[in-house]
Protein backbone atom coordinates (compact mmCIF):
# COMPACT_ATOMS: atom_id res chain seq x y z
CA UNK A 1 -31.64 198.34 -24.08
CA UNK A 2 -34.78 199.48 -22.49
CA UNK A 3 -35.38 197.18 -19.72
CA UNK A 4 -38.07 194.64 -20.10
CA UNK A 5 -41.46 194.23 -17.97
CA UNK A 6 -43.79 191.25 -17.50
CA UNK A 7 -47.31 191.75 -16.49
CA UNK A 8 -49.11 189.00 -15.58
CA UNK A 9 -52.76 189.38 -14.60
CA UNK A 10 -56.05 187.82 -15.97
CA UNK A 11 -58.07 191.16 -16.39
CA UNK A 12 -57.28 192.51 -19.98
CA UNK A 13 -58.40 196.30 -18.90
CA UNK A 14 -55.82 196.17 -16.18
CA UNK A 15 -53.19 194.92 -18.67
CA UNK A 16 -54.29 196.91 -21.21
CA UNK A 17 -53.63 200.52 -18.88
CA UNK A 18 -50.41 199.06 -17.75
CA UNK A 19 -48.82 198.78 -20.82
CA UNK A 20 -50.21 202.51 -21.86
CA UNK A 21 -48.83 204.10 -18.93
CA UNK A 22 -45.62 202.09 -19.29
CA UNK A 23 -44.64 201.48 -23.06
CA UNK A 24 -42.87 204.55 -23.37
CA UNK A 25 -39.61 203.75 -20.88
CA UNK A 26 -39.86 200.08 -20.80
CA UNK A 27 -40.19 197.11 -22.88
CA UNK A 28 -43.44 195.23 -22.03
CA UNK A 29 -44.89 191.73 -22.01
CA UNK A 30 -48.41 191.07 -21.32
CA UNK A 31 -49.69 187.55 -20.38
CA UNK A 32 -53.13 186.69 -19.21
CA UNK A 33 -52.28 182.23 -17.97
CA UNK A 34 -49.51 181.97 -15.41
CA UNK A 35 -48.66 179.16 -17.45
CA UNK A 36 -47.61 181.29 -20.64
CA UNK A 37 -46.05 183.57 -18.24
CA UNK A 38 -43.26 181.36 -17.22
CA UNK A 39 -43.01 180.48 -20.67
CA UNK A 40 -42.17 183.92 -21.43
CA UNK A 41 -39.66 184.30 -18.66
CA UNK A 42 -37.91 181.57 -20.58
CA UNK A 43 -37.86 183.45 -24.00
CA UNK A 44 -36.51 186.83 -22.75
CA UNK A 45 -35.06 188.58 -20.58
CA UNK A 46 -37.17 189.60 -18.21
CA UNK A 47 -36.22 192.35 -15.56
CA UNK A 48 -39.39 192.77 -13.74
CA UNK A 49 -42.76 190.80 -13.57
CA UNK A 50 -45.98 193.06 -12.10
CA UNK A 51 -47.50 189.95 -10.92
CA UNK A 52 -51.43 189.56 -9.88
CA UNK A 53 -52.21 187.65 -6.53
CA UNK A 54 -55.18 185.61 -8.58
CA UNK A 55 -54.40 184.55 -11.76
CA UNK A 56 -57.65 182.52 -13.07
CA UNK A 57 -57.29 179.49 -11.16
CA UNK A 58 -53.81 179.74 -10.03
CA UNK A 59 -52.70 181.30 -6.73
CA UNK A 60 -49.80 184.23 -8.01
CA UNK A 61 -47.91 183.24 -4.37
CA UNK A 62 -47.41 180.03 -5.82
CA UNK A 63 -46.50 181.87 -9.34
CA UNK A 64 -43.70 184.07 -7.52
CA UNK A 65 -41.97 181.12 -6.39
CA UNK A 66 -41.72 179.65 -9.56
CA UNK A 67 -40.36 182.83 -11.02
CA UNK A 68 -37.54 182.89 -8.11
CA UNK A 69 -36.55 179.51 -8.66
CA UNK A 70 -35.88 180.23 -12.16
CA UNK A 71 -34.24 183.16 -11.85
CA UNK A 72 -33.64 184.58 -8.66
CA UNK A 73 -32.64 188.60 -9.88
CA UNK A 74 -36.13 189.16 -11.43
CA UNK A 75 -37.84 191.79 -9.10
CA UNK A 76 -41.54 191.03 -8.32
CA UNK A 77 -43.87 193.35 -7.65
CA UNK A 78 -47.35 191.57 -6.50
CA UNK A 79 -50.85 193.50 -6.99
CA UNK A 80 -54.45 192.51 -5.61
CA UNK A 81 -57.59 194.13 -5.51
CA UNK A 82 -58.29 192.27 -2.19
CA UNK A 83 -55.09 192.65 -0.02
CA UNK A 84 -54.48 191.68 3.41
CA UNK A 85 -51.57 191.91 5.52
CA UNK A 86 -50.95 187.57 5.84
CA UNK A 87 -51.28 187.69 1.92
CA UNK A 88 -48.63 190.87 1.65
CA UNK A 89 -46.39 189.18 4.06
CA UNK A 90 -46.20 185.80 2.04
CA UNK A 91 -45.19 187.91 -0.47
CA UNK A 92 -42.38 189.65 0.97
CA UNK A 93 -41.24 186.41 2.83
CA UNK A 94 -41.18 184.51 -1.05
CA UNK A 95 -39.15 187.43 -2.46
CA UNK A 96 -41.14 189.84 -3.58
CA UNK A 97 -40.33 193.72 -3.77
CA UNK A 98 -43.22 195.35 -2.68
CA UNK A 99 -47.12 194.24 -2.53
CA UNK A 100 -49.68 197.09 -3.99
CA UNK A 101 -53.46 196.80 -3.49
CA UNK A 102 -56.03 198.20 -6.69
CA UNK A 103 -56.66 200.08 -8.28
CA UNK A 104 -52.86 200.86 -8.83
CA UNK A 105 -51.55 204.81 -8.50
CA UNK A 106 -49.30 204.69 -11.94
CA UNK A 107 -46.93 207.17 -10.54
CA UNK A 108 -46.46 205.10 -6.90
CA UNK A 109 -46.37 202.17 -9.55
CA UNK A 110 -43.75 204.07 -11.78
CA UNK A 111 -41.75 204.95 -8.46
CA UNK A 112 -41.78 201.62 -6.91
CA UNK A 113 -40.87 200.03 -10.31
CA UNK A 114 -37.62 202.42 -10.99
CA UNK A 115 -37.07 201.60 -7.08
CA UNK A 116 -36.95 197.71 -8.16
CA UNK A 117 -34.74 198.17 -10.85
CA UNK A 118 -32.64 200.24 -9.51
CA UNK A 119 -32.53 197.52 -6.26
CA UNK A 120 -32.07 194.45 -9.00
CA UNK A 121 -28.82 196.44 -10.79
CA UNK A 122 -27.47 196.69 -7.11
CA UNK A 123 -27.99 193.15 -6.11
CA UNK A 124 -26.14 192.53 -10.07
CA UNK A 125 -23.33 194.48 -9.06
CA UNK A 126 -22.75 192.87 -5.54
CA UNK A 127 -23.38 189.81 -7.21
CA UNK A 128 -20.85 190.62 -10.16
CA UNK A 129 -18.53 191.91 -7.93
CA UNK A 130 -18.00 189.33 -5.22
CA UNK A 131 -17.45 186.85 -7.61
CA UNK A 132 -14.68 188.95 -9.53
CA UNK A 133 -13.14 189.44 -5.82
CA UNK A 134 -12.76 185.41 -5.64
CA UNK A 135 -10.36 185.94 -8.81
CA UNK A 136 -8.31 189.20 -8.34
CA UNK A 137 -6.34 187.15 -6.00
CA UNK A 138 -4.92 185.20 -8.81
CA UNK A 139 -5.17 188.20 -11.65
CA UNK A 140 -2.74 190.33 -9.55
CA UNK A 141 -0.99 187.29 -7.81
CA UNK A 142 0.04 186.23 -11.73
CA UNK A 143 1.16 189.94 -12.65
CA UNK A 144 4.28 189.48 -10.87
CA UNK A 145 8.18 190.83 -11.64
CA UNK A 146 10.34 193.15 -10.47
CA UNK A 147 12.24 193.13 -14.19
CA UNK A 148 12.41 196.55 -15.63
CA UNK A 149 10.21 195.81 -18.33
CA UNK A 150 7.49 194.85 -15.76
CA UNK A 151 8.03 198.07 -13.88
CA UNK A 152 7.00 199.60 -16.62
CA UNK A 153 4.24 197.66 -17.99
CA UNK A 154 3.24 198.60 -13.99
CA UNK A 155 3.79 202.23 -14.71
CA UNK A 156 1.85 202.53 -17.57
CA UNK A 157 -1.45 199.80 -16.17
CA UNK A 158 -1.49 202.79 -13.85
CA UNK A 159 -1.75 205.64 -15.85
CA UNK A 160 -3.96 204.33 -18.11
CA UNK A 161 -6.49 202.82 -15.74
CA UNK A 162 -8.81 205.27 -15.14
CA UNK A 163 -8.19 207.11 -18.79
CA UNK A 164 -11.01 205.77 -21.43
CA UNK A 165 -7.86 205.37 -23.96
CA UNK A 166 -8.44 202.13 -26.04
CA UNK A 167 -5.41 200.55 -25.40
CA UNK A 168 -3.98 197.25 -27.29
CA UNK A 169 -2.36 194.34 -25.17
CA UNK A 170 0.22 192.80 -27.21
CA UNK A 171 2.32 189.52 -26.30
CA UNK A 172 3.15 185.95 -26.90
CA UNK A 173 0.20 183.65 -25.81
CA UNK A 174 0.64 182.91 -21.94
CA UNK A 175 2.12 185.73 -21.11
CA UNK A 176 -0.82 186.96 -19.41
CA UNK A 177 -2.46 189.70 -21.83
CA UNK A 178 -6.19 188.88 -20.34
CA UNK A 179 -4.89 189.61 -16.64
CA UNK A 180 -3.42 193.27 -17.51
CA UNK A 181 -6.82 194.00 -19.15
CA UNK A 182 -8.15 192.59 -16.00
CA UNK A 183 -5.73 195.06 -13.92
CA UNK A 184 -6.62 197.71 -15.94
CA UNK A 185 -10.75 197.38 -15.47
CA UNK A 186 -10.25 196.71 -11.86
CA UNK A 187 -7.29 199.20 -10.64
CA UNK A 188 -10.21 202.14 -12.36
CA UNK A 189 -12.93 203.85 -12.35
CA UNK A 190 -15.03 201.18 -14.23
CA UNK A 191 -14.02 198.87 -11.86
CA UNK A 192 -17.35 198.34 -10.47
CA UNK A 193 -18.92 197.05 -13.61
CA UNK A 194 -18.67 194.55 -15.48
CA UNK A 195 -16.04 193.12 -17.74
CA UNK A 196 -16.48 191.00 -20.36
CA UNK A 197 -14.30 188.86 -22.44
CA UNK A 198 -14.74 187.87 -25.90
CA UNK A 199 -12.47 185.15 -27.46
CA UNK A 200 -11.93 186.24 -30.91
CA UNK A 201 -10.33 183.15 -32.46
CA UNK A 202 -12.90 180.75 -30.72
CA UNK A 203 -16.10 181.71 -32.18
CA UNK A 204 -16.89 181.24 -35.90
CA UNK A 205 -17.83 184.28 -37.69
CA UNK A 206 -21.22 183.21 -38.13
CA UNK A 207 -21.91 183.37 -34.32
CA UNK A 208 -19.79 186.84 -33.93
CA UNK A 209 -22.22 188.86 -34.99
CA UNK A 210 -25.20 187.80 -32.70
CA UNK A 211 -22.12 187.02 -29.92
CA UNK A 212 -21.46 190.87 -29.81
CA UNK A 213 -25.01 192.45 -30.31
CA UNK A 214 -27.30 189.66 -29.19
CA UNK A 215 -30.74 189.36 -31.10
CA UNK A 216 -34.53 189.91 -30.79
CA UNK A 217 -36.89 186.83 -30.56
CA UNK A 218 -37.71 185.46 -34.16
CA UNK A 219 -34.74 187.46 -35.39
CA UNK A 220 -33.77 184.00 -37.28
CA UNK A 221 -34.27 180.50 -36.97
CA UNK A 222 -34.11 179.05 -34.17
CA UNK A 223 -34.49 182.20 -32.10
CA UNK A 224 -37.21 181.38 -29.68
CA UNK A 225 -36.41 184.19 -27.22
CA UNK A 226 -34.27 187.33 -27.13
CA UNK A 227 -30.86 187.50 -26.24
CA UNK A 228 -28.28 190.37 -24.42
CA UNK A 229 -25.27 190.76 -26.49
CA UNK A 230 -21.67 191.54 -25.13
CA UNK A 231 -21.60 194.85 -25.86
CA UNK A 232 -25.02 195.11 -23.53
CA UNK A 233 -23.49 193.17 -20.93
CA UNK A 234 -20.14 195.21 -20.85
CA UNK A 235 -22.32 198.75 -20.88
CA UNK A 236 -20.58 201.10 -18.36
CA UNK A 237 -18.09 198.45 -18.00
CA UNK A 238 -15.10 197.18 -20.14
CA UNK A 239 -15.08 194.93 -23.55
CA UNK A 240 -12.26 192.62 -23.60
CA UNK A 241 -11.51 191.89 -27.33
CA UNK A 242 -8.74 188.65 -27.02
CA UNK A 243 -6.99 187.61 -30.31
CA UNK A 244 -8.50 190.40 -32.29
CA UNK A 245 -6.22 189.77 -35.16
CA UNK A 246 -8.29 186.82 -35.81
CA UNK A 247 -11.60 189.03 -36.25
CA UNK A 248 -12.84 188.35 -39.92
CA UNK A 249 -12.54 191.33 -41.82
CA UNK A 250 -16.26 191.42 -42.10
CA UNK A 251 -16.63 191.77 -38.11
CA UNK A 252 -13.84 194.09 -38.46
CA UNK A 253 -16.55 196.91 -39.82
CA UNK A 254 -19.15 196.27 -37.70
CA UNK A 255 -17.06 196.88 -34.78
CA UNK A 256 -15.20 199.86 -36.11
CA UNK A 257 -19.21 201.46 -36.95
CA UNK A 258 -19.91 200.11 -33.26
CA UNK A 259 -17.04 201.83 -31.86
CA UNK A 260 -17.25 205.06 -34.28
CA UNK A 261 -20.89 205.42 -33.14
CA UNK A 262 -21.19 204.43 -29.83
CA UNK A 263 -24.72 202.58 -30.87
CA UNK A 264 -25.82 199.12 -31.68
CA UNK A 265 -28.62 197.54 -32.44
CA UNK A 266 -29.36 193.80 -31.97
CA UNK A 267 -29.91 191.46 -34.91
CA UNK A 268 -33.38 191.23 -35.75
CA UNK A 269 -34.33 194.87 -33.53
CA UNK A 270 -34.97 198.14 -35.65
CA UNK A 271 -34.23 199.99 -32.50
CA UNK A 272 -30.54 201.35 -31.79
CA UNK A 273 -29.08 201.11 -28.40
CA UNK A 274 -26.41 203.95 -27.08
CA UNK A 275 -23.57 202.25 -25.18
CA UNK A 276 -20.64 203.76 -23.04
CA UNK A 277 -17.90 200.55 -22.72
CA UNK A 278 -14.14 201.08 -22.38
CA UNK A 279 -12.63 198.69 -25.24
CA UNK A 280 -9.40 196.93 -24.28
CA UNK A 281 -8.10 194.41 -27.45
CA UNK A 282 -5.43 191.83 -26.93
CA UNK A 283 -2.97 189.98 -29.62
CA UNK A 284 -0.38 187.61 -30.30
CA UNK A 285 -0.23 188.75 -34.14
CA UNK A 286 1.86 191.58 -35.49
CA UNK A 287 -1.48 193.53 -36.43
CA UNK A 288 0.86 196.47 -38.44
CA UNK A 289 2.30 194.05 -40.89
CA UNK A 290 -1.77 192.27 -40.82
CA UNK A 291 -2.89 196.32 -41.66
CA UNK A 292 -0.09 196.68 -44.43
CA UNK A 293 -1.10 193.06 -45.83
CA UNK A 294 -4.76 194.18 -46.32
CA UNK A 295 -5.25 191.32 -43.24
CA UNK A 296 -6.61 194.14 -40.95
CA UNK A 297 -8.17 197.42 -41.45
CA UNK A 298 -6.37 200.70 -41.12
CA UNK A 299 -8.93 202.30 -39.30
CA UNK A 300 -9.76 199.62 -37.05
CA UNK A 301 -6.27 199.65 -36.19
CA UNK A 302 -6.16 202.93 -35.35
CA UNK A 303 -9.45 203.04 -33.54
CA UNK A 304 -8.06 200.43 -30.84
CA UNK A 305 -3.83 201.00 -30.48
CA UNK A 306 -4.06 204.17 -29.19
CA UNK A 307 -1.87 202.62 -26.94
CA UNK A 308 -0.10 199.69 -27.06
CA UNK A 309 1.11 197.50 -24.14
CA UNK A 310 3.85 195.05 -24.99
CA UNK A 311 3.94 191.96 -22.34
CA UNK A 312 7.83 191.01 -22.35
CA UNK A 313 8.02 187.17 -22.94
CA UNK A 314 8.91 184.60 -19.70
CA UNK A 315 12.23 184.75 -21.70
CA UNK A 316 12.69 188.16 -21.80
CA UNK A 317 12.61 188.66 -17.72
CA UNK A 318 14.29 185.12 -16.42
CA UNK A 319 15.14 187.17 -13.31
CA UNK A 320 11.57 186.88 -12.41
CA UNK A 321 11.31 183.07 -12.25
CA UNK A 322 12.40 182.67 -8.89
CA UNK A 323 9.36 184.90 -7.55
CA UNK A 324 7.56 183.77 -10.32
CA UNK A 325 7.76 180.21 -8.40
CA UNK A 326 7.00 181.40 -5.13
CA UNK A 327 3.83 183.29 -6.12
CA UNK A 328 2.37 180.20 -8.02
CA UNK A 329 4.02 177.66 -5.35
CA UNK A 330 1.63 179.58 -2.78
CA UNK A 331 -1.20 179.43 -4.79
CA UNK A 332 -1.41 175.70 -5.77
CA UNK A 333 -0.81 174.92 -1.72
CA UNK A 334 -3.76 176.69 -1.46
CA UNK A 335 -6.07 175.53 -4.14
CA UNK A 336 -4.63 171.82 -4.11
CA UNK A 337 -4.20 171.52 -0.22
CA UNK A 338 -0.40 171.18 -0.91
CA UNK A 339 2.77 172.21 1.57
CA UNK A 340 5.79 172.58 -1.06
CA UNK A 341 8.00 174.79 0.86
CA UNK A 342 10.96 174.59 -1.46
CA UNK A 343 12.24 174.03 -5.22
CA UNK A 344 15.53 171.88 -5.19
CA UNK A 345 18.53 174.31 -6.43
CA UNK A 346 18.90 172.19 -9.69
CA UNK A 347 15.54 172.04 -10.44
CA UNK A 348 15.53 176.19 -10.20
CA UNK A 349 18.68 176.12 -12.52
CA UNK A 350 16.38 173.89 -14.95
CA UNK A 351 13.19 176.23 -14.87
CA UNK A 352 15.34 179.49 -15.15
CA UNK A 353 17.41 177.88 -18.04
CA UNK A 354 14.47 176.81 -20.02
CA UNK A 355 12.87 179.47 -22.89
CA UNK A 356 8.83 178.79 -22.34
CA UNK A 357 7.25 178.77 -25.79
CA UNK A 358 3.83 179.06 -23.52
CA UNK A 359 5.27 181.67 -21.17
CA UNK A 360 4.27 182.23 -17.55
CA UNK A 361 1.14 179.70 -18.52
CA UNK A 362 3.90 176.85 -19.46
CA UNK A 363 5.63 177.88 -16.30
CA UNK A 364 2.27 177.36 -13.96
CA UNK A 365 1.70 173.75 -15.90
CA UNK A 366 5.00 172.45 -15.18
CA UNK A 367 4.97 173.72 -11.35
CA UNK A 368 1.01 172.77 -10.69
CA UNK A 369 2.32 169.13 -12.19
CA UNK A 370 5.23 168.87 -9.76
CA UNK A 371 3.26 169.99 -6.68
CA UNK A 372 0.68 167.23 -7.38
CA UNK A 373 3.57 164.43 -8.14
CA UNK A 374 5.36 165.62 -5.00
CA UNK A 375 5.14 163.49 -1.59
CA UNK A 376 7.47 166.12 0.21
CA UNK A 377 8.08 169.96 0.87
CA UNK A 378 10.17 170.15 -1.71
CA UNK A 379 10.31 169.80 -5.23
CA UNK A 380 12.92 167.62 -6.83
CA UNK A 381 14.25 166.59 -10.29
CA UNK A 382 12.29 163.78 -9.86
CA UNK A 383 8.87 165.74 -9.78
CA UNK A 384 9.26 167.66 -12.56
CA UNK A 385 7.16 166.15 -16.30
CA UNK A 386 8.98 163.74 -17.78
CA UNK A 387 9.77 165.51 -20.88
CA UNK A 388 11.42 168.38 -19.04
CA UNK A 389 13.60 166.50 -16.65
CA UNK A 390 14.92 164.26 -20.44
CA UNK A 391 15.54 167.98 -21.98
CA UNK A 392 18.23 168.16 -18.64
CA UNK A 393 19.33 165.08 -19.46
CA UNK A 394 20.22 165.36 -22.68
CA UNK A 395 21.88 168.53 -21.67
CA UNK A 396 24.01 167.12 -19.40
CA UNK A 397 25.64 164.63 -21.22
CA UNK A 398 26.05 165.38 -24.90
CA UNK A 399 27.65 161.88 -25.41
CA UNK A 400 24.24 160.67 -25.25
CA UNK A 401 23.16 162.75 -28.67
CA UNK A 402 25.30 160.40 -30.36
CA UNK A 403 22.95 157.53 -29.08
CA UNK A 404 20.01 159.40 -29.96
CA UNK A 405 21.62 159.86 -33.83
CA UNK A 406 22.21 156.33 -33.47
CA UNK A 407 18.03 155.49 -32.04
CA UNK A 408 16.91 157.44 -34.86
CA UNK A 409 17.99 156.12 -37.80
CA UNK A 410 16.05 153.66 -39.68
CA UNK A 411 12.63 155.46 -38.31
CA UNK A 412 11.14 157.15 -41.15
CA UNK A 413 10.74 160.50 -41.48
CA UNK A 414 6.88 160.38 -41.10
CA UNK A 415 7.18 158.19 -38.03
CA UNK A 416 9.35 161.71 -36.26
CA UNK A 417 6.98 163.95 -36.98
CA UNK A 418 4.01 162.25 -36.10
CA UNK A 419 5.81 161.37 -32.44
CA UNK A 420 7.17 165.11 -32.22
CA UNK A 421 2.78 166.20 -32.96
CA UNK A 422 2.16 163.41 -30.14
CA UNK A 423 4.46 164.76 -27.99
CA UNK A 424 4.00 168.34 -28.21
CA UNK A 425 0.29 167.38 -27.75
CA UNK A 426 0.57 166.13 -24.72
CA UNK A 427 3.63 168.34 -23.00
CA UNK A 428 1.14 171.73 -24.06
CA UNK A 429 -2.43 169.77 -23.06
CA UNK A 430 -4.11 170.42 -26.27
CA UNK A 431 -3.36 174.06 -26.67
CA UNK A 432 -3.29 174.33 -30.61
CA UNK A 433 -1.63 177.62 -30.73
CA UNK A 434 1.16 176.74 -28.53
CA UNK A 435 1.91 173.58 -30.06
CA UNK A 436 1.87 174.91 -33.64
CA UNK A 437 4.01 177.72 -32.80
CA UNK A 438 6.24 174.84 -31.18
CA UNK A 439 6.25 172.77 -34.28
CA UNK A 440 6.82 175.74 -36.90
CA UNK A 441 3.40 175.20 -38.44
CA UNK A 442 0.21 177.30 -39.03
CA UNK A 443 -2.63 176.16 -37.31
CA UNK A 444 -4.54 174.82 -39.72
CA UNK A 445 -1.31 172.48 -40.86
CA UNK A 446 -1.33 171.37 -37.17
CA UNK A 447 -5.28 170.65 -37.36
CA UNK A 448 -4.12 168.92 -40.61
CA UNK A 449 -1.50 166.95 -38.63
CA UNK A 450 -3.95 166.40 -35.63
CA UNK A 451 -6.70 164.64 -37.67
CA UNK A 452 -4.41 162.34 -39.70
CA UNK A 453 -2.64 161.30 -36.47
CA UNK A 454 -6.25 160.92 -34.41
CA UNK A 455 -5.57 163.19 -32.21
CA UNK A 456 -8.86 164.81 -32.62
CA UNK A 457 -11.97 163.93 -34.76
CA UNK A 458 -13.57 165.94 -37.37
């Protein structure tokens, strides 16, 4: 999208010139009342305010911090027809870019203004970026095996990294599809810009649409401002499509055309957009029996698994629990002030027997649970969840099934399955998915199950 410029000045001519000389490569606001200013910054997204020194009665000084408290990455460029070098250097000292005295040059104006922008995108991407270094810590920390599956998941993250390829992630939830997309971004050349996740499953398709392209003030009701989409955000950068197989077929077609043409256009905006964006897509469904079931669409299908990454399941690659524990040990000493040094030998033998149903995830629950419950270095039977350290006990002595058979009967059979949907609810925290895939059920018979037993409201 073009990017957007306010002016805000009280003289109409000077407006009126302004927008002239720069409607052609930006999109621009005019407002004559600071007051209606502001209000605009608060409809859309404004990249750049050309902001008089007097406006009326109100002193623009006083304006420009206003517009920095609200939203620090707007460059301001201040303009006066009666500078003076205190004035200019309470500018500077409250954030603005530059200070320019009328009348204005428009091509110093036009250079200074593409300087600013070019400054704000900068500031973005240091911005952007230092907070993405706070979290590759735990996105490569979490990638972690030496089984030979992993080598070569490792093997291929690196030859596809700096390749545009659309590549899809497949795997069992928790197995930690998000973080190879994450490798994949950040171990290439787009590494520098932005990526951006969308949830598939978790927005309703009525929200998709204006998710992904983001709309134009008015564009429907309830629309008071404008609004960047995804695919606008993720520009130059990498979309990060998670649980695609739940994309409506509808949404399926607007992202192929999207993805076909390289162009968008925002809901409610007549003007189309050109976008370069690395797609990555990420699923937990079988998306080739989906495409033969008329579920998902051929070409769709074929438009994002050029390649496709398999993530092995936690039970695929026990071998790797034992670093597994050490990596996550290290990190939950660090984020929880903790000093586990050590897991007990049986308690290893119990984490490496076990199958995870929610994968490296269920894995990181059951060891950030014991390093909280712990009082020493080391992590005994004794720490572990309650349900897990019964499963070992049960285990252990099979006489004791016959005293289960025996505590069972005379409970009905609705009274089992509505403690099995407790527990499961509470051993996987809420996490519908994993407890439905637990249970044997779709996830709409588990919402069924969740509502009768009050588990959550409608």
């Amino acid at each position: 999208m073009k990017p957007s410029i306010l002016i805000i000045d009280d003289e109409p001519g000077i407006c009126q010139v302004l927008t002239y000389a720069l409607n052609s490569q930006y999109q621009v606001f005019v407002e004559t009342d600071a007051v209606q200013g502001m209000a605009k910054i608060e409809e859309e997204p404004i990249d750049l305010v050309l902001l008089d020194l007097q406006i009326g009665t109100q002193n623009g000084i006083e304006v420009l911090k206003k517009i920095k408290a609200k939203n620090s990455e707007i460059s301001v460029i201040m303009m006066t027809a009666y500078g003076s070098i205190r004035s200019s250097v309470e500018a500077m000292k409250n954030g603005a870019f530059t200070y320019l005295t009328k009348p204005l040059d428009i091509e110093e104006l036009q250079i200074f203004i593409q300087n600013a922008l070019k400054f704000r995108t900068l500031n973005e991407q240091v911005t952007h970026l230092n907070n993405e270094l706070r979290t590759l810590n735990s996105v490569y920390g979490r990638i972690v095996g030496q089984n030979a599956q992993m080598q070569r998941l490792y093997a291929m993250i690196e030859r596809l990294k700096d390749i545009d390829t659309s590549v899809t992630i497949t795997g069992e939830s928790g197995c930690g599809k998000e973080l190879v997309a994450r490798a994949i971004h950040y171990m290439g050349r787009r590494g520098k810009e932005k990526f951006v996740a969308i949830n598939c499953s978790a927005i309703p398709d009525s929200l998709f649409e204006e998710e992904l392209f983001g709309h134009k003030k008015g564009s429907f009701t309830g629309a008071i401002g404008s609004r960047r989409g995804k695919l606008d955000l993720a520009n130059q950068g990498t979309l990060f499509l998670d649980e695609i197989g739940d994309m409506s077929p509808a949404i399926q077609s607007k992202l192929l055309r999207v993805l076909q043409e390289r162009e968008y256009s925002p809901l409610g905006d007549n003007e189309v957009y050109k976008i370069d964006v690395r797609v990555l897509a990420a699923t937990n469904k079988n998306l080739t029996e989906m495409m033969k079931n008329g579920a998902f669409r051929s070409d769709l299908f074929y438009r994002l698994n050029v390649v496709e990454l398999r993530i092995p399941p936690l039970r695929e690659r026990k071998d790797d629990i034992p670093m597994l524990c050490e990596h996550l040990i290290k990190q939950f000493n660090k984020e929880k002030d903790r000093k586990i040094r050590r897991i007990d030998a049986a308690v290893m033998q119990l984490l490496i027997d076990y199958d995870y149903p929610g994968n490296v995830r269920e894995l990181g629950n059951i060891l950030e649970y014991a390093s909280v419950v712990s009082d020493g270095e080391t992590i005994s039977l004794s720490d572990l969840p309650p349900w897990l350290r019964d499963r070992r006990s049960l285990e252990l002595t099979p006489a004791s099934n016959t005293e289960l058979d025996r505590s069972l009967a005379g409970i009905t059979l609705a009274e089992l399955e509505r403690r099995a949907v407790q527990v499961a609810w509470i051993m996987y925290k809420g996490k519908q998915k994993t407890i439905a895939r637990s249970l044997g059920l779709s996830e709409r018979g588990l919402r069924n199950k969740l509502y009768q037993y009050n588990l959550i409201s409608k």
